[in-house]
C-alpha atoms as a PDB file:
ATOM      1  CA  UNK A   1     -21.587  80.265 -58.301  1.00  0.00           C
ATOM      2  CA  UNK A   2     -22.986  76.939 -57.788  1.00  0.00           C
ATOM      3  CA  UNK A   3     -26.560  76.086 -58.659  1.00  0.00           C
ATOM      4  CA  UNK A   4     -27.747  76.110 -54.965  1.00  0.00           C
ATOM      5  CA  UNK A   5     -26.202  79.615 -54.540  1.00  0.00           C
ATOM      6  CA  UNK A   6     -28.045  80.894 -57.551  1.00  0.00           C
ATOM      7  CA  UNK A   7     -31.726  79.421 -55.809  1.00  0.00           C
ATOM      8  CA  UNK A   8     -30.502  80.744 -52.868  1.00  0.00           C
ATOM      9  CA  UNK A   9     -30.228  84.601 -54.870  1.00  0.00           C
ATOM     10  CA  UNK A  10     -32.751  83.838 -56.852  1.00  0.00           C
ATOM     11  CA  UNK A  11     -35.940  83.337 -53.836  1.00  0.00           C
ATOM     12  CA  UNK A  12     -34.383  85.860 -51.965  1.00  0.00           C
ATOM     13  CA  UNK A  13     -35.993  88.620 -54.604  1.00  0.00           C
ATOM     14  CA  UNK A  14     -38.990  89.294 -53.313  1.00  0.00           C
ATOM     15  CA  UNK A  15     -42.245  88.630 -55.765  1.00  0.00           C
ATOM     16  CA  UNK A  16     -45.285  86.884 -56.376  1.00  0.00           C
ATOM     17  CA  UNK A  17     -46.001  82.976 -56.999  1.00  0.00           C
ATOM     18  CA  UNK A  18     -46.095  83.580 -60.874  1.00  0.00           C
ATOM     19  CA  UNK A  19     -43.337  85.509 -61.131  1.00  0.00           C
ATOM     20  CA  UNK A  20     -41.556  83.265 -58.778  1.00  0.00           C
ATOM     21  CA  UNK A  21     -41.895  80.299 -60.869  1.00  0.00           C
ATOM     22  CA  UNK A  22     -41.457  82.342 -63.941  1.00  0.00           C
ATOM     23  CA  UNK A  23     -37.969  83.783 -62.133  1.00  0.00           C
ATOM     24  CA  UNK A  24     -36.870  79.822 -61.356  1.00  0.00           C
ATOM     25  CA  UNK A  25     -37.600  78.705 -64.787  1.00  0.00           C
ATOM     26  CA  UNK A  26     -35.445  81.275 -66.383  1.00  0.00           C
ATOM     27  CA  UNK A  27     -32.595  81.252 -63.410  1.00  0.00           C
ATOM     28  CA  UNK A  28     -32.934  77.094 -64.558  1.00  0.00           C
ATOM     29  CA  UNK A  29     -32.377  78.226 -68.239  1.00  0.00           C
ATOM     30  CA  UNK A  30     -29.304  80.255 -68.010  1.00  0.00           C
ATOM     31  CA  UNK A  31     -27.634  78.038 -65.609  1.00  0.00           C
ATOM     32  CA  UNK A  32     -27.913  75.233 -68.354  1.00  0.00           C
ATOM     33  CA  UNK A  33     -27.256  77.200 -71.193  1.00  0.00           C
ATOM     34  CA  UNK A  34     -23.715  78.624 -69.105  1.00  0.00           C
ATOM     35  CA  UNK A  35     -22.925  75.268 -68.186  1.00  0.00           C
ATOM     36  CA  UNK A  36     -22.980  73.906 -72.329  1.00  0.00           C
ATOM     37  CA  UNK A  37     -20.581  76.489 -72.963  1.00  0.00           C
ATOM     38  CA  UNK A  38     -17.189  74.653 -74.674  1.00  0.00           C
ATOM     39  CA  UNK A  39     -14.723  74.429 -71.670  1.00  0.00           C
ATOM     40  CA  UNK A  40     -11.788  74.506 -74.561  1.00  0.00           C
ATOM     41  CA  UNK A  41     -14.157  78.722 -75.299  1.00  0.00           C
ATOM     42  CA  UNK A  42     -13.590  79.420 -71.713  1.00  0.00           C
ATOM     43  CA  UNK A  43     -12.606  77.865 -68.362  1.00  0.00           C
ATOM     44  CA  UNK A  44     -14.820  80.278 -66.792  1.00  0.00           C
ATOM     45  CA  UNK A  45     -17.429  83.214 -68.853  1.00  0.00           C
ATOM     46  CA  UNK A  46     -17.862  85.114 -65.705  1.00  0.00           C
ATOM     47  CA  UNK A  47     -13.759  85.359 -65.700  1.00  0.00           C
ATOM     48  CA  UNK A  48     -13.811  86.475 -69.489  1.00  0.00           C
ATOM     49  CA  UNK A  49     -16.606  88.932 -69.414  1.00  0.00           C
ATOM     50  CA  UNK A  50     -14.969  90.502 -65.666  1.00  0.00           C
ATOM     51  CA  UNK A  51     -11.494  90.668 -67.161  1.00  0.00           C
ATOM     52  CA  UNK A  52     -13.205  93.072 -70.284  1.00  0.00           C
ATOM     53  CA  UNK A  53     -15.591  94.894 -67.679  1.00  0.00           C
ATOM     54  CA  UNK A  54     -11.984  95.536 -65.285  1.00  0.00           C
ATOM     55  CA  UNK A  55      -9.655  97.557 -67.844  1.00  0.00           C
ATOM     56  CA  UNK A  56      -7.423  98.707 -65.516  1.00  0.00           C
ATOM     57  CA  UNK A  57      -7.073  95.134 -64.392  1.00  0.00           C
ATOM     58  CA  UNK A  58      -7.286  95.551 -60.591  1.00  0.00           C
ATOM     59  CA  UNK A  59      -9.442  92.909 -59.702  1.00  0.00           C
ATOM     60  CA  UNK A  60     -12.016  95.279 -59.220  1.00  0.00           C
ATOM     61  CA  UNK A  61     -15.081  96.338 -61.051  1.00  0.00           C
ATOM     62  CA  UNK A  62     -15.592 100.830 -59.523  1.00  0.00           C
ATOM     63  CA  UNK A  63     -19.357 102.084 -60.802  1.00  0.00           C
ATOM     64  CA  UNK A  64     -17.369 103.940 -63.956  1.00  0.00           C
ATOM     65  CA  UNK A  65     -16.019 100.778 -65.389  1.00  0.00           C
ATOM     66  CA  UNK A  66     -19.456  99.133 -65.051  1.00  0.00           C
ATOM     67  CA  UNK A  67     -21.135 102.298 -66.837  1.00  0.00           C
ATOM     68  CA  UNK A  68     -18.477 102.019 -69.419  1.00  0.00           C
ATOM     69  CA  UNK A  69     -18.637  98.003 -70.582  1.00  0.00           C
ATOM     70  CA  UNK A  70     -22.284  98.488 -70.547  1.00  0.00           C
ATOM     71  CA  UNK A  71     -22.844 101.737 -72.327  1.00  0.00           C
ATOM     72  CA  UNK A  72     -20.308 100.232 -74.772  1.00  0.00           C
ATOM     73  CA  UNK A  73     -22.827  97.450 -75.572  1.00  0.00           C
ATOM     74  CA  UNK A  74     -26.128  99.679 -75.491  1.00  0.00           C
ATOM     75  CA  UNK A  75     -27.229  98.894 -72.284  1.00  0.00           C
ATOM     76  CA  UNK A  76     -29.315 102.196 -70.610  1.00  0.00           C
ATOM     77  CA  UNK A  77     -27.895 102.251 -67.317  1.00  0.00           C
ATOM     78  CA  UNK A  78     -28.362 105.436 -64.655  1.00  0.00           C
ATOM     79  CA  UNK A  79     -25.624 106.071 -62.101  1.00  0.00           C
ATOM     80  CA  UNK A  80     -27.941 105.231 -59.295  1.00  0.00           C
ATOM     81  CA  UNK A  81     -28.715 102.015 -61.032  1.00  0.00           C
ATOM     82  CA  UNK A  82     -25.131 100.921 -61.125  1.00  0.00           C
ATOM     83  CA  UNK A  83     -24.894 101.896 -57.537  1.00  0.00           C
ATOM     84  CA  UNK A  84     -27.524  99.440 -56.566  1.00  0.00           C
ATOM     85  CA  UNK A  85     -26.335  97.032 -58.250  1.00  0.00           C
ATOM     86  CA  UNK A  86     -22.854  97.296 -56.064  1.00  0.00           C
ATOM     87  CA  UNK A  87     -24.645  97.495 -53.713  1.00  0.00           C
ATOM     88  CA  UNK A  88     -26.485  93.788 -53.742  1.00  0.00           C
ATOM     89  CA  UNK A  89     -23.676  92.606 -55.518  1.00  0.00           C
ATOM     90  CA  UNK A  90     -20.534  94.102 -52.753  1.00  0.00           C
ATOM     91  CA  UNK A  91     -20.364  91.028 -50.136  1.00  0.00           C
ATOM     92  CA  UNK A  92     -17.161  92.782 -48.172  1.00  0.00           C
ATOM     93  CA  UNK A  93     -18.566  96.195 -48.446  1.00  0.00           C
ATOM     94  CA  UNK A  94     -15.511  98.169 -50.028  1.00  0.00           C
ATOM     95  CA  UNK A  95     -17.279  99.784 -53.110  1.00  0.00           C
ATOM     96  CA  UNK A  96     -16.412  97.513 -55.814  1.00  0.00           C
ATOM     97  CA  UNK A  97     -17.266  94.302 -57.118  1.00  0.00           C
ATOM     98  CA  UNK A  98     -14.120  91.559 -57.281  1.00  0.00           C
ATOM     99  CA  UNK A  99     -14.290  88.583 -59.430  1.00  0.00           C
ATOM    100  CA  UNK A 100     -15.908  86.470 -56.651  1.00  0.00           C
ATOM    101  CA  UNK A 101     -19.281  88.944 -56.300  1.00  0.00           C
ATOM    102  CA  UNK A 102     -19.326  89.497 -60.070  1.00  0.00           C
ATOM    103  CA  UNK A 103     -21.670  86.370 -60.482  1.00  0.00           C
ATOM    104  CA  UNK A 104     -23.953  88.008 -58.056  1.00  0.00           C
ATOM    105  CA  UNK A 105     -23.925  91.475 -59.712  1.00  0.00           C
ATOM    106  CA  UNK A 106     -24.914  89.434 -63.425  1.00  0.00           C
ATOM    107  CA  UNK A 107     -27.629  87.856 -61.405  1.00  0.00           C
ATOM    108  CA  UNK A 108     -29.302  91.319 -59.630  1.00  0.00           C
ATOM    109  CA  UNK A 109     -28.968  92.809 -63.237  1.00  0.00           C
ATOM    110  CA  UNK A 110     -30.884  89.991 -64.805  1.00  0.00           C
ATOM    111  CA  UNK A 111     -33.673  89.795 -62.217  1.00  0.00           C
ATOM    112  CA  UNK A 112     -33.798  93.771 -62.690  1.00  0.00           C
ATOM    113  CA  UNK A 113     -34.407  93.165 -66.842  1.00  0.00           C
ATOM    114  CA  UNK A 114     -36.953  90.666 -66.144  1.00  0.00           C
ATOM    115  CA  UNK A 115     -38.658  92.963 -63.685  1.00  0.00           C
ATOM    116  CA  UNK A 116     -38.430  95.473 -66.162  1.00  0.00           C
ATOM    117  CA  UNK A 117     -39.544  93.637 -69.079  1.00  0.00           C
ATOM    118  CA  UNK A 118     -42.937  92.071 -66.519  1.00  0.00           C
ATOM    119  CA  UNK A 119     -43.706  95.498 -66.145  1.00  0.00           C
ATOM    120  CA  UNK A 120     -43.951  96.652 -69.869  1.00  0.00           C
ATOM    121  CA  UNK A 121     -46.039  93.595 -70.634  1.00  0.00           C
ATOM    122  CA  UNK A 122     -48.847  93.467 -67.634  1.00  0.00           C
ATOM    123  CA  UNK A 123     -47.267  90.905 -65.577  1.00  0.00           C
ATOM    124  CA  UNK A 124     -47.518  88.061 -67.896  1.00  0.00           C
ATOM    125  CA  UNK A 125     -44.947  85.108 -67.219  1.00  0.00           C
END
């Protein structure tokens, strides 16, 4: 996903001007942090985290494979969450997420998280 693509996500969430900026600022901070990763790590830490989300190695991420690689790192995660994540993440509509839509299914989740964590704390940015 190119930096454009991930502004392009990122206003598309609907929210207010504090949040907004607040939403940028962070988008801005994980883009830079993924992009100092050691290309000699990986080519690619979308690709590495996918490949251990997909164990059957299909190419495709179904909603139990999701459930599982997150549940296996802590993560609380209902059904119907995981579904609507697909769901904004599932550009050709079949169900699953490939490789190509998993950048977009990271993204939804981390918007979610910082909705989430707003919420808990009043708002604050």
């Amino acid at each position: 996903m190119t930096w454009d693509g991930c502004c392009q996500l990122a206003s598309a969430v609907p929210t207010d001007t504090v949040a907004c900026k607040h939403r940028c600022l962070v988008t801005a901070q994980i883009w830079e942090r993924r992009r100092r990763i050691p290309s000699t790590t990986y080519n690619d830490p979308l690709a590495h985290i996918f490949s251990e989300f997909d164990k059957d190695g299909d190419g495709h991420l179904t909603s139990e494979e999701i459930a599982e690689a997150l549940n296996s790192r802590n993560v609380e995660i209902t059904p119907e969450q995981i579904r609507e994540f697909i769901r904004a993440a599932d550009d050709n509509n079949n169900g699953t997420v490939e490789r190509a839509e998993f950048p977009q299914l990271i993204f939804h989740m981390a918007i979610a998280d910082l909705k989430s964590v707003q919420s808990t704390d009043g708002g604050a940015a």
